[in-house]
PDB file of N, CA and C in Angstrom:
ATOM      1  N   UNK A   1      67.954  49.329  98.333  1.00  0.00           N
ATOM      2  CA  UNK A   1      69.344  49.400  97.979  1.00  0.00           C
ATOM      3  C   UNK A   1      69.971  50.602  98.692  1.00  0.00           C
ATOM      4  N   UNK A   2      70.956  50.090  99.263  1.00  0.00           N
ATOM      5  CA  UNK A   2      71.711  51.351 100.353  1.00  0.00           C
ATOM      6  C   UNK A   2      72.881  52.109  99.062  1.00  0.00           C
ATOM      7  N   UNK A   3      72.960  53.972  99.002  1.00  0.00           N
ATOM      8  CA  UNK A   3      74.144  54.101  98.426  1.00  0.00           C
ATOM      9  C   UNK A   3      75.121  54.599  99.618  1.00  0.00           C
ATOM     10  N   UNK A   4      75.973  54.500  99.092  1.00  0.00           N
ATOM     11  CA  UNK A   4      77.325  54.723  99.967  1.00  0.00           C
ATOM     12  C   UNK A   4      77.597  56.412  99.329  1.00  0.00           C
ATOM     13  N   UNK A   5      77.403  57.268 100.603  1.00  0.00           N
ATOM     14  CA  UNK A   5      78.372  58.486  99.836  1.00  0.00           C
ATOM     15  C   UNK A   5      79.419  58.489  99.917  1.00  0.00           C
ATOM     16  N   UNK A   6      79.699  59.031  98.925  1.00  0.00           N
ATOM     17  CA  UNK A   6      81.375  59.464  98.766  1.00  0.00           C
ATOM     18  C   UNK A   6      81.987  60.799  99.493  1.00  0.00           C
ATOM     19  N   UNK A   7      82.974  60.275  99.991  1.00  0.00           N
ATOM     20  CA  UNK A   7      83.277  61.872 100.623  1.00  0.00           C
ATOM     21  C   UNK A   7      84.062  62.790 100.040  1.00  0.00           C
ATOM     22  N   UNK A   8      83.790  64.026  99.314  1.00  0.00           N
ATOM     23  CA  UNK A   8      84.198  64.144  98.048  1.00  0.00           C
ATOM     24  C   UNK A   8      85.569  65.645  98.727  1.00  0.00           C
ATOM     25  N   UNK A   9      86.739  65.286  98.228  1.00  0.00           N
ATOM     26  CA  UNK A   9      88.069  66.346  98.751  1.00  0.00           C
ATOM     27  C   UNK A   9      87.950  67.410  98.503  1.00  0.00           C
ATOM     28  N   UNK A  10      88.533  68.192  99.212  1.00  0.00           N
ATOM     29  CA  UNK A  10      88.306  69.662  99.089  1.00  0.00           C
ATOM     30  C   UNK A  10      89.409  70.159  97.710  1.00  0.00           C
ATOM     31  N   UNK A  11      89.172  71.266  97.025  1.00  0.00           N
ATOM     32  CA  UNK A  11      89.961  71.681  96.006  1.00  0.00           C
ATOM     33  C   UNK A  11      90.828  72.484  96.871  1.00  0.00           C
ATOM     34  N   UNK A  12      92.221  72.632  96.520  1.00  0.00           N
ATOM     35  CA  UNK A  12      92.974  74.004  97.121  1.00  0.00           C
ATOM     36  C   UNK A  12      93.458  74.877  95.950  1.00  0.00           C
ATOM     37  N   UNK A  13      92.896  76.215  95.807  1.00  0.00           N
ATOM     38  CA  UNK A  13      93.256  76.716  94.694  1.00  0.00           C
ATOM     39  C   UNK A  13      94.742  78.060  95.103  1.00  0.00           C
ATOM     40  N   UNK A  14      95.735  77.913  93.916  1.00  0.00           N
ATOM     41  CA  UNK A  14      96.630  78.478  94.876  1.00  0.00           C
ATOM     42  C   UNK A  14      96.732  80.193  94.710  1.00  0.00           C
ATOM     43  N   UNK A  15      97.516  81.091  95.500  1.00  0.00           N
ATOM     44  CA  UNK A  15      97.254  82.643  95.509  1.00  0.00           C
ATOM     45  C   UNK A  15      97.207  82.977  94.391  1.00  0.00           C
ATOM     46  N   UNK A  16      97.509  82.419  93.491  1.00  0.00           N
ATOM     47  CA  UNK A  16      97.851  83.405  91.796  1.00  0.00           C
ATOM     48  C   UNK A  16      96.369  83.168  91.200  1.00  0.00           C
ATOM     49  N   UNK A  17      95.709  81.993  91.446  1.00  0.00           N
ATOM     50  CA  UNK A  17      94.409  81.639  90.523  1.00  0.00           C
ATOM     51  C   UNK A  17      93.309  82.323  91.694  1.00  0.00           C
ATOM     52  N   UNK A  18      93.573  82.595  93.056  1.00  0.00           N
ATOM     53  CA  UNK A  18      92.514  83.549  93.993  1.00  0.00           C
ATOM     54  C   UNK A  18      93.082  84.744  93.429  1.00  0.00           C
ATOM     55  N   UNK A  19      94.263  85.057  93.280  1.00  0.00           N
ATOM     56  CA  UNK A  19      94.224  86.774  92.841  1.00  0.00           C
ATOM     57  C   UNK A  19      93.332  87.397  91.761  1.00  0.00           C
ATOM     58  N   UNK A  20      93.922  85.699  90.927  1.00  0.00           N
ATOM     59  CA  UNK A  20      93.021  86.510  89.636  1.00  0.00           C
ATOM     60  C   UNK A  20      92.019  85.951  89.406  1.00  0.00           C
ATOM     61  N   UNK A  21      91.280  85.320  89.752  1.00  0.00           N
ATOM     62  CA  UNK A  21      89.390  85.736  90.095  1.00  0.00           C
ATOM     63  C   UNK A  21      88.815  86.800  91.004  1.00  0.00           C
ATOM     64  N   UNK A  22      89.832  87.033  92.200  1.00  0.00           N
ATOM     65  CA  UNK A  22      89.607  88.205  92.914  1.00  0.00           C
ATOM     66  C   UNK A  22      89.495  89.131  91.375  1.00  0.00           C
ATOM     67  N   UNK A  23      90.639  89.528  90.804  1.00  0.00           N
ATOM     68  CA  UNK A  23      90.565  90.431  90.047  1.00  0.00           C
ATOM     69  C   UNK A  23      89.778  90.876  89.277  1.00  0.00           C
ATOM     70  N   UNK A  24      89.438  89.395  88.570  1.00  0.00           N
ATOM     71  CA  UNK A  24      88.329  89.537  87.612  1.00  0.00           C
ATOM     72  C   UNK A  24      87.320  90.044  87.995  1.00  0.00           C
ATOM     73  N   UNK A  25      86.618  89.842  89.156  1.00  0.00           N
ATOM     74  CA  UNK A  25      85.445  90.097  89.891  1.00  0.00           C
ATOM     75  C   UNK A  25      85.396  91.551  90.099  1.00  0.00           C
ATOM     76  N   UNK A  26      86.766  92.280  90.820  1.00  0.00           N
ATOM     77  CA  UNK A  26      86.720  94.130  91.237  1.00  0.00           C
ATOM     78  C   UNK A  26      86.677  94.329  89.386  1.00  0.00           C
ATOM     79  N   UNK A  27      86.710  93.826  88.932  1.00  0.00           N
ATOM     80  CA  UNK A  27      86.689  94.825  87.305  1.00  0.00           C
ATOM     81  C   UNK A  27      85.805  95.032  86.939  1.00  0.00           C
ATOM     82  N   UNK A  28      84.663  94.110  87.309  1.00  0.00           N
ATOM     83  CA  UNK A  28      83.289  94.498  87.010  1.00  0.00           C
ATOM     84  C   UNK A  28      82.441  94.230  86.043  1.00  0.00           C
ATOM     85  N   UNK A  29      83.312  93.793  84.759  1.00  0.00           N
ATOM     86  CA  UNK A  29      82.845  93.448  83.798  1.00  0.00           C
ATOM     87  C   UNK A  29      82.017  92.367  83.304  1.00  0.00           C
ATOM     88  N   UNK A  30      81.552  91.273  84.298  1.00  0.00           N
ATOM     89  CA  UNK A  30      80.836  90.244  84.152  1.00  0.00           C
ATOM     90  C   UNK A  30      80.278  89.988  85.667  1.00  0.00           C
ATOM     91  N   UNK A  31      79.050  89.126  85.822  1.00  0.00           N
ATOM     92  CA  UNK A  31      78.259  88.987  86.555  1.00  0.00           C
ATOM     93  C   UNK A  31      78.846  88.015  87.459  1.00  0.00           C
ATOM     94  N   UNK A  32      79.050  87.591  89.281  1.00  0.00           N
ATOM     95  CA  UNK A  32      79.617  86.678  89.686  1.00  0.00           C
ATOM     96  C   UNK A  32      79.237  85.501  89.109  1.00  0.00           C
ATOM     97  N   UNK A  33      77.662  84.942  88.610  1.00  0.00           N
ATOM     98  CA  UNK A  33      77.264  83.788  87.967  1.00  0.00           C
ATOM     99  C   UNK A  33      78.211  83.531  86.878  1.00  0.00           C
ATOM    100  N   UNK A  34      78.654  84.371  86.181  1.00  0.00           N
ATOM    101  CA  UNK A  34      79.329  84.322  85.350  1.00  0.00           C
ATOM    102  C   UNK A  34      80.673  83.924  84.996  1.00  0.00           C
ATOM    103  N   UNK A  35      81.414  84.553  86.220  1.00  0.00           N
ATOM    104  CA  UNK A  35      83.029  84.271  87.111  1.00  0.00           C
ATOM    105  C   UNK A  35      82.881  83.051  87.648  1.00  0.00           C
ATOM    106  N   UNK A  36      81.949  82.462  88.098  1.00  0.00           N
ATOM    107  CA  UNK A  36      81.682  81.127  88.655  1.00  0.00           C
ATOM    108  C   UNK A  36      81.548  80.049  87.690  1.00  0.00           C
ATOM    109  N   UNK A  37      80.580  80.430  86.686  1.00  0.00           N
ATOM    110  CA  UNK A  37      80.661  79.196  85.392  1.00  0.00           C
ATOM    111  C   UNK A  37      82.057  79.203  84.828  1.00  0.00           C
ATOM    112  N   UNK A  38      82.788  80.190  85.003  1.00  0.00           N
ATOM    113  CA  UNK A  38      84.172  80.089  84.039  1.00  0.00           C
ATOM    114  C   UNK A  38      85.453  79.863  85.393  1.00  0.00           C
ATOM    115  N   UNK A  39      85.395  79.890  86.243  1.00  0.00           N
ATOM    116  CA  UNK A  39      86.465  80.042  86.798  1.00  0.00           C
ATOM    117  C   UNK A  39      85.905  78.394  87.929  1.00  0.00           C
ATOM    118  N   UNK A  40      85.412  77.879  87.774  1.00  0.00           N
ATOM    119  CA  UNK A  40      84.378  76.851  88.043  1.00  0.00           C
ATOM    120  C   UNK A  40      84.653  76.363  89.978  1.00  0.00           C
ATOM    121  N   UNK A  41      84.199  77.681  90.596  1.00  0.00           N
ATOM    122  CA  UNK A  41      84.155  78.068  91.750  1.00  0.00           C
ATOM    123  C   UNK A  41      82.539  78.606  92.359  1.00  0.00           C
ATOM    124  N   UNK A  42      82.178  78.756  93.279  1.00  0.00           N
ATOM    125  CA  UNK A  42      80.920  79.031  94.007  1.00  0.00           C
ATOM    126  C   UNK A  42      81.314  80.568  93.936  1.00  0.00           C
ATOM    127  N   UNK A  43      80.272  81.294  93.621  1.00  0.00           N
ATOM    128  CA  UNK A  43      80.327  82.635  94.124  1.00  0.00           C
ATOM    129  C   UNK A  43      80.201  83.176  95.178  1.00  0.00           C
ATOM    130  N   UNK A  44      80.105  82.841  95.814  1.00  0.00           N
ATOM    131  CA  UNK A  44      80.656  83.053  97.817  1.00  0.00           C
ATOM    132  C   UNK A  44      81.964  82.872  98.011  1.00  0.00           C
ATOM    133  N   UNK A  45      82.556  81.771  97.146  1.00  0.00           N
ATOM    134  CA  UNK A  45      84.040  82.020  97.443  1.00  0.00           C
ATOM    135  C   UNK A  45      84.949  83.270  96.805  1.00  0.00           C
ATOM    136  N   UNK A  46      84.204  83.271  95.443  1.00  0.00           N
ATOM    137  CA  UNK A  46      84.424  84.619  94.901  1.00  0.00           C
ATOM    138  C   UNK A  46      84.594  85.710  95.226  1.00  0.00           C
ATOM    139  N   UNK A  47      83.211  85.998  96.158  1.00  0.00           N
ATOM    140  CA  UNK A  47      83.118  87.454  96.972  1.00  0.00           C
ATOM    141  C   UNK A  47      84.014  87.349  98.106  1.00  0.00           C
ATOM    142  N   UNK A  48      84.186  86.278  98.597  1.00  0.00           N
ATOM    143  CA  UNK A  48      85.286  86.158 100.157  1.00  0.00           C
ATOM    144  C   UNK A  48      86.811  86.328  99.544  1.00  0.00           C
ATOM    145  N   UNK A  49      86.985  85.530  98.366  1.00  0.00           N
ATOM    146  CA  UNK A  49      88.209  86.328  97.868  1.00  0.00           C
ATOM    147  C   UNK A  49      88.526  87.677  97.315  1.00  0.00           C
ATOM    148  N   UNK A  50      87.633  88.134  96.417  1.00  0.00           N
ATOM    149  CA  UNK A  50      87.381  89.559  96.372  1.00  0.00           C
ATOM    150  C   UNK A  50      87.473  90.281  97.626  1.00  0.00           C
ATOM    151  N   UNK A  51      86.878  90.038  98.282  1.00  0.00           N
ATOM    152  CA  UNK A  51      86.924  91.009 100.279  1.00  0.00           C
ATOM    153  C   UNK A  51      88.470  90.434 100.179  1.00  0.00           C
ATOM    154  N   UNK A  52      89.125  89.830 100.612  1.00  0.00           N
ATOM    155  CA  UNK A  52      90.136  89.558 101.200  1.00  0.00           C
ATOM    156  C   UNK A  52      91.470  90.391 100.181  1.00  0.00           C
ATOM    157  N   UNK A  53      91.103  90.420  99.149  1.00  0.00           N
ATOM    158  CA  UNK A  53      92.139  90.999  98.111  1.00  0.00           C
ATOM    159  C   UNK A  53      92.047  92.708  98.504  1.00  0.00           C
ATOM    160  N   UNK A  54      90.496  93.317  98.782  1.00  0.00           N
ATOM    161  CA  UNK A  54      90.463  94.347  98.782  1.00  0.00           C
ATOM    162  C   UNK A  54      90.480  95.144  99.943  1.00  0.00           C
ATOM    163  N   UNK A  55      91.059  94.030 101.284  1.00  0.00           N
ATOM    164  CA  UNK A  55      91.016  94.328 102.541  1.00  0.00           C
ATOM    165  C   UNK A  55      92.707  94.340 102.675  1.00  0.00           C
ATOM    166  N   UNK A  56      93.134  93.379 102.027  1.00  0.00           N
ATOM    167  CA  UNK A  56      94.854  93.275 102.065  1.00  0.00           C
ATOM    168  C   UNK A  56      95.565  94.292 101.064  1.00  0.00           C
ATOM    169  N   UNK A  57      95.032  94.754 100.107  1.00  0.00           N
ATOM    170  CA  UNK A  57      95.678  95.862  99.053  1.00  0.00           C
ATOM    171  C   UNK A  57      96.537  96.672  99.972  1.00  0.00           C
ATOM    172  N   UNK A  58      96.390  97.208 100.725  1.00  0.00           N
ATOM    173  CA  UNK A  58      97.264  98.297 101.225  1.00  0.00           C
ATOM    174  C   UNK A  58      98.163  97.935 101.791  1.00  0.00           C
ATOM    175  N   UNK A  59      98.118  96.459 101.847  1.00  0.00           N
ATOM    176  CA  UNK A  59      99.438  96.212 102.724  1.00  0.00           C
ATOM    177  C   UNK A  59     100.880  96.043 101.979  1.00  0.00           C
ATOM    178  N   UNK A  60     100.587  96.078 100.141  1.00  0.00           N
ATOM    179  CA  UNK A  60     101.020  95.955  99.675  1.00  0.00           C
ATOM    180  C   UNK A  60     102.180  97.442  99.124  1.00  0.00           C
ATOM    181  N   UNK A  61     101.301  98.359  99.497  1.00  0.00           N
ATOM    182  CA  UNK A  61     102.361  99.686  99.597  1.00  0.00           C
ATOM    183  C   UNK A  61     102.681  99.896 101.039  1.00  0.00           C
ATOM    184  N   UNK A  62     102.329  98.975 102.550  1.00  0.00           N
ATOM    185  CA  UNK A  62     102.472  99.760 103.142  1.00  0.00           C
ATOM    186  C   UNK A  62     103.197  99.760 104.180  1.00  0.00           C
ATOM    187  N   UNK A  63     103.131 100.062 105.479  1.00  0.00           N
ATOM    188  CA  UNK A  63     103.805  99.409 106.474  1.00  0.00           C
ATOM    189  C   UNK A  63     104.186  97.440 106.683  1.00  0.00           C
ATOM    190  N   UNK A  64     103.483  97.047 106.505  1.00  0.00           N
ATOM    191  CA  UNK A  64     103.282  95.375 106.335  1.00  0.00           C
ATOM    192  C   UNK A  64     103.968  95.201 105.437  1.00  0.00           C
ATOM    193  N   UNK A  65     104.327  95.342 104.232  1.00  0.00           N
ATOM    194  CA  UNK A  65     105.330  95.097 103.295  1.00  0.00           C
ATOM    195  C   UNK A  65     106.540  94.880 103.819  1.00  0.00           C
ATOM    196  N   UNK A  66     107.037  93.480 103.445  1.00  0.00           N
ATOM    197  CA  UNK A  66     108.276  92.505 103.691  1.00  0.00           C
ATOM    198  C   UNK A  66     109.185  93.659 103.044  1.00  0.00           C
ATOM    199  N   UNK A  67     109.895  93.804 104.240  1.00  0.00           N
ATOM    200  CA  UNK A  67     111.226  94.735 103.630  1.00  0.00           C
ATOM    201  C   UNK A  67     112.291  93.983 104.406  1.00  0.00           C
ATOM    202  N   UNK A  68     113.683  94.151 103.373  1.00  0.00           N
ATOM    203  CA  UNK A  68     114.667  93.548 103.952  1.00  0.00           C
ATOM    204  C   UNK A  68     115.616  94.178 104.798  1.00  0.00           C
ATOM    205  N   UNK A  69     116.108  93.355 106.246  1.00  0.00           N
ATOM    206  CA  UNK A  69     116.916  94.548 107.021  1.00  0.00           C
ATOM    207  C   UNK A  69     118.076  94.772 106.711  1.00  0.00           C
ATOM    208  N   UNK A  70     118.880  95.798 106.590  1.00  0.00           N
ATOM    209  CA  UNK A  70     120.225  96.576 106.624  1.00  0.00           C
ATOM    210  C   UNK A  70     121.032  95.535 107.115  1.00  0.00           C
ATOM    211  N   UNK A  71     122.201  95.303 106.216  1.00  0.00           N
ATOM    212  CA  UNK A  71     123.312  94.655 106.006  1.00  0.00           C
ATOM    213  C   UNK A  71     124.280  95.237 107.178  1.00  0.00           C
ATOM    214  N   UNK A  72     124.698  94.676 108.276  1.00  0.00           N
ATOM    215  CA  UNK A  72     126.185  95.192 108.460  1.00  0.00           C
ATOM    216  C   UNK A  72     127.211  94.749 107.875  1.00  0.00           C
ATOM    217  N   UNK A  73     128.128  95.606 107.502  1.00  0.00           N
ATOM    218  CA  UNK A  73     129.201  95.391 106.451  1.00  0.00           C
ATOM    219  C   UNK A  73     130.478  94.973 107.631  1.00  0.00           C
ATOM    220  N   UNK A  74     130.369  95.581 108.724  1.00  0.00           N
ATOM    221  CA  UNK A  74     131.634  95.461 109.313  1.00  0.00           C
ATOM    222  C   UNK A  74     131.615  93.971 109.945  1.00  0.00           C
ATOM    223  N   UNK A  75     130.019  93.372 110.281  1.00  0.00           N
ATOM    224  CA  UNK A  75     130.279  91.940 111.239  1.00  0.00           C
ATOM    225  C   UNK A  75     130.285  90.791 109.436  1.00  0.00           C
ATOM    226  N   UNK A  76     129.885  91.224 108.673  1.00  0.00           N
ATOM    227  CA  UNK A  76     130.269  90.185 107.948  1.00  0.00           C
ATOM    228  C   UNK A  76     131.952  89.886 107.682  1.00  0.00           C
ATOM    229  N   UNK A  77     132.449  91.608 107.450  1.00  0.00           N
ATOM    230  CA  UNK A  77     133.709  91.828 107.320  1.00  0.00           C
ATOM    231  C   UNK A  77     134.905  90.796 108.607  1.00  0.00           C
ATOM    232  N   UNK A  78     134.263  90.895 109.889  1.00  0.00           N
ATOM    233  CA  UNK A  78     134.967  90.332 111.346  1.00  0.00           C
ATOM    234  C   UNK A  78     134.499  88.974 110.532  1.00  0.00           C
ATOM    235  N   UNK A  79     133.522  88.002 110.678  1.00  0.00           N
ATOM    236  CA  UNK A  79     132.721  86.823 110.106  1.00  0.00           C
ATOM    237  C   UNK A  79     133.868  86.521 109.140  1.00  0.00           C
ATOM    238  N   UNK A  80     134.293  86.889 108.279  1.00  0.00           N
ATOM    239  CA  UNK A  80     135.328  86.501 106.852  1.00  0.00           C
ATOM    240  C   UNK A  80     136.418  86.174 106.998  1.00  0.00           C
ATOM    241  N   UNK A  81     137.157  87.399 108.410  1.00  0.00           N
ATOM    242  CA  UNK A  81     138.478  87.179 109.025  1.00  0.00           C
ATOM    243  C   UNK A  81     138.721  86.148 109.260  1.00  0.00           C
ATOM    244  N   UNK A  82     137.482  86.032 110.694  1.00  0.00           N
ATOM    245  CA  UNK A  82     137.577  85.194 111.224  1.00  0.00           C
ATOM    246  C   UNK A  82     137.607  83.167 110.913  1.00  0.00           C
ATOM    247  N   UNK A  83     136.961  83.280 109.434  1.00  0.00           N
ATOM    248  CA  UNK A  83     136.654  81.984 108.894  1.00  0.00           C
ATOM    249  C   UNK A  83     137.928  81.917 108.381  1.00  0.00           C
ATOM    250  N   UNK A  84     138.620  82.642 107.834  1.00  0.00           N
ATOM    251  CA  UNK A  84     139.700  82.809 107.017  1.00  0.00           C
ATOM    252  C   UNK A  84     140.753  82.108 107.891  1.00  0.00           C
ATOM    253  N   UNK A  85     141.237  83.212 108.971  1.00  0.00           N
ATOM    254  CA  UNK A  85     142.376  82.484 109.949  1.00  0.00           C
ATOM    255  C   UNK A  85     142.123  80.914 110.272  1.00  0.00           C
ATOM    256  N   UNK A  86     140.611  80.203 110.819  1.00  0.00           N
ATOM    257  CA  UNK A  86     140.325  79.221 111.296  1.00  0.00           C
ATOM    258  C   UNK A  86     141.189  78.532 109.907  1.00  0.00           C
ATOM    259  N   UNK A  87     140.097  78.750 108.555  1.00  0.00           N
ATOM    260  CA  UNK A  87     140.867  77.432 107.611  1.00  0.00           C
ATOM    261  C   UNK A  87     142.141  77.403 107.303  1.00  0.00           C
ATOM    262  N   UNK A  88     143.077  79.063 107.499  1.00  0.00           N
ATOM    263  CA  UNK A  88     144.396  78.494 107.076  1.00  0.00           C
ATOM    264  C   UNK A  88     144.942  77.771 108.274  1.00  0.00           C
ATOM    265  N   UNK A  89     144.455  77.794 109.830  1.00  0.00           N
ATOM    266  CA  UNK A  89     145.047  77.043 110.710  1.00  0.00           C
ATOM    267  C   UNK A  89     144.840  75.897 110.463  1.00  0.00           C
ATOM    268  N   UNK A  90     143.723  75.267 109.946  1.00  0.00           N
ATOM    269  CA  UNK A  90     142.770  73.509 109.508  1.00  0.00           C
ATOM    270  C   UNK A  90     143.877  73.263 108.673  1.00  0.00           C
ATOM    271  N   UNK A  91     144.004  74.210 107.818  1.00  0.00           N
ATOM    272  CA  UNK A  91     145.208  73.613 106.606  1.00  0.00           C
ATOM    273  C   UNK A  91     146.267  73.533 107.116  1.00  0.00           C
ATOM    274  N   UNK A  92     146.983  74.275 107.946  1.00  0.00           N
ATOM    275  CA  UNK A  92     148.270  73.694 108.359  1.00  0.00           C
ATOM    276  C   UNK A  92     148.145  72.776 109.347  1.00  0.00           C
ATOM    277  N   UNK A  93     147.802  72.311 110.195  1.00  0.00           N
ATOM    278  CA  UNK A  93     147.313  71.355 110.899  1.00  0.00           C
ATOM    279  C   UNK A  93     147.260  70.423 110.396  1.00  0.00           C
ATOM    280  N   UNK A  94     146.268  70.215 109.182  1.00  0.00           N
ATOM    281  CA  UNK A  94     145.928  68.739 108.420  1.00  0.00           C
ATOM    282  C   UNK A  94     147.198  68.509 107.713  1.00  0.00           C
ATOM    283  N   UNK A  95     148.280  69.358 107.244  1.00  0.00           N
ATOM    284  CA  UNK A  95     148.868  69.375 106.271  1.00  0.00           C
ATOM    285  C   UNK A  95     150.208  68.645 107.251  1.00  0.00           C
ATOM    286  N   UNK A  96     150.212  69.545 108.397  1.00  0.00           N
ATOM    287  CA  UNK A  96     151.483  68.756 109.318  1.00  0.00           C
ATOM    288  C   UNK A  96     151.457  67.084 109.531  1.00  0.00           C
ATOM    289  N   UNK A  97     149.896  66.680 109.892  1.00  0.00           N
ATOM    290  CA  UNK A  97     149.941  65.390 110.502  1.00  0.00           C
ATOM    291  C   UNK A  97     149.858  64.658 108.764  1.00  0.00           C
ATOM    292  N   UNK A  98     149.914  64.648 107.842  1.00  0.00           N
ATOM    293  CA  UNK A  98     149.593  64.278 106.466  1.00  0.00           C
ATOM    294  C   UNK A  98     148.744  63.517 105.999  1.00  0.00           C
ATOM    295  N   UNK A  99     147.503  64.594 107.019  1.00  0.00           N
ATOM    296  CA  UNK A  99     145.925  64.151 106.270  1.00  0.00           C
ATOM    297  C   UNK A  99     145.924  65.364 104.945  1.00  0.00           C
ATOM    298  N   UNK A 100     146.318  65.722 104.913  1.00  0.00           N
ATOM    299  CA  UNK A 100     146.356  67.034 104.105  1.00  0.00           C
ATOM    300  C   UNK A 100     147.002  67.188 102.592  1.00  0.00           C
ATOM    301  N   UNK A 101     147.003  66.762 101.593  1.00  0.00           N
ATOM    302  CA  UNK A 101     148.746  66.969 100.385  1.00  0.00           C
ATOM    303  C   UNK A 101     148.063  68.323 100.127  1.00  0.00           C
ATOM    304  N   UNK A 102     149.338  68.791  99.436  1.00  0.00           N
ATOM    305  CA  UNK A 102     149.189  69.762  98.619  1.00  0.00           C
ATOM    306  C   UNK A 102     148.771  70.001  97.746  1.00  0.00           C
ATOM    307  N   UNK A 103     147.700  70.066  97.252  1.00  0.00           N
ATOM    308  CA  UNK A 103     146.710  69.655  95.668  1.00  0.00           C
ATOM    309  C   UNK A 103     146.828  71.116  95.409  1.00  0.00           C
ATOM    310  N   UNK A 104     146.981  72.033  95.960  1.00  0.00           N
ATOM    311  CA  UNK A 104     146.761  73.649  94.887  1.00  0.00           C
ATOM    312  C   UNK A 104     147.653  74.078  93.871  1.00  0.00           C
TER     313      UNK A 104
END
């Protein structure tokens, strides 16, 4: 009798449930066998997420940290004018040929 294997899918577990088995694991308080029966993962993936949490930490205070760039106030300010004049010209325009009523 021939069996057929199954080809069985990979799990994708997402950053919040790797953080916190990473976490669990740097705390120390239980054995990886242990993090593995409960968090129901291989302990190799454990330790590779652990490394990866404790290799990326600093990027989290540091240079690498997503910072947002400086606003210019004056090209949004030109940007506003400029939209401004365009629609009151659209409005008188539409309003002359009488695609336009006066609804305001």
């Amino acid at each position: 009798m021939e069996q057929k294997m199954t080809k069985r899918t990979r799990r994708t577990h997402s950053p919040l449930f790797k953080s916190k088995v990473a976490l669990a694991a740097m705390a120390g308080d239980r054995t990886l066998a242990e993090l593995a029966q409960q968090f129901a993962v291989h302990p190799n993936q454990i330790t590779t997420w652990k490394k990866q949490l404790s290799e990326g930490a600093a990027d989290v205070f540091g240079k690498n940290a997503v910072t947002e760039q400086p606003v210019d106030l004056k090209v949004l300010h030109a940007k506003i004018g400029q939209l401004t004049v365009e629609n009151d010209f659209l409005e008188g325009a539409l309003t002359k040929v009488g695609l336009l009523s006066a609804r305001k």
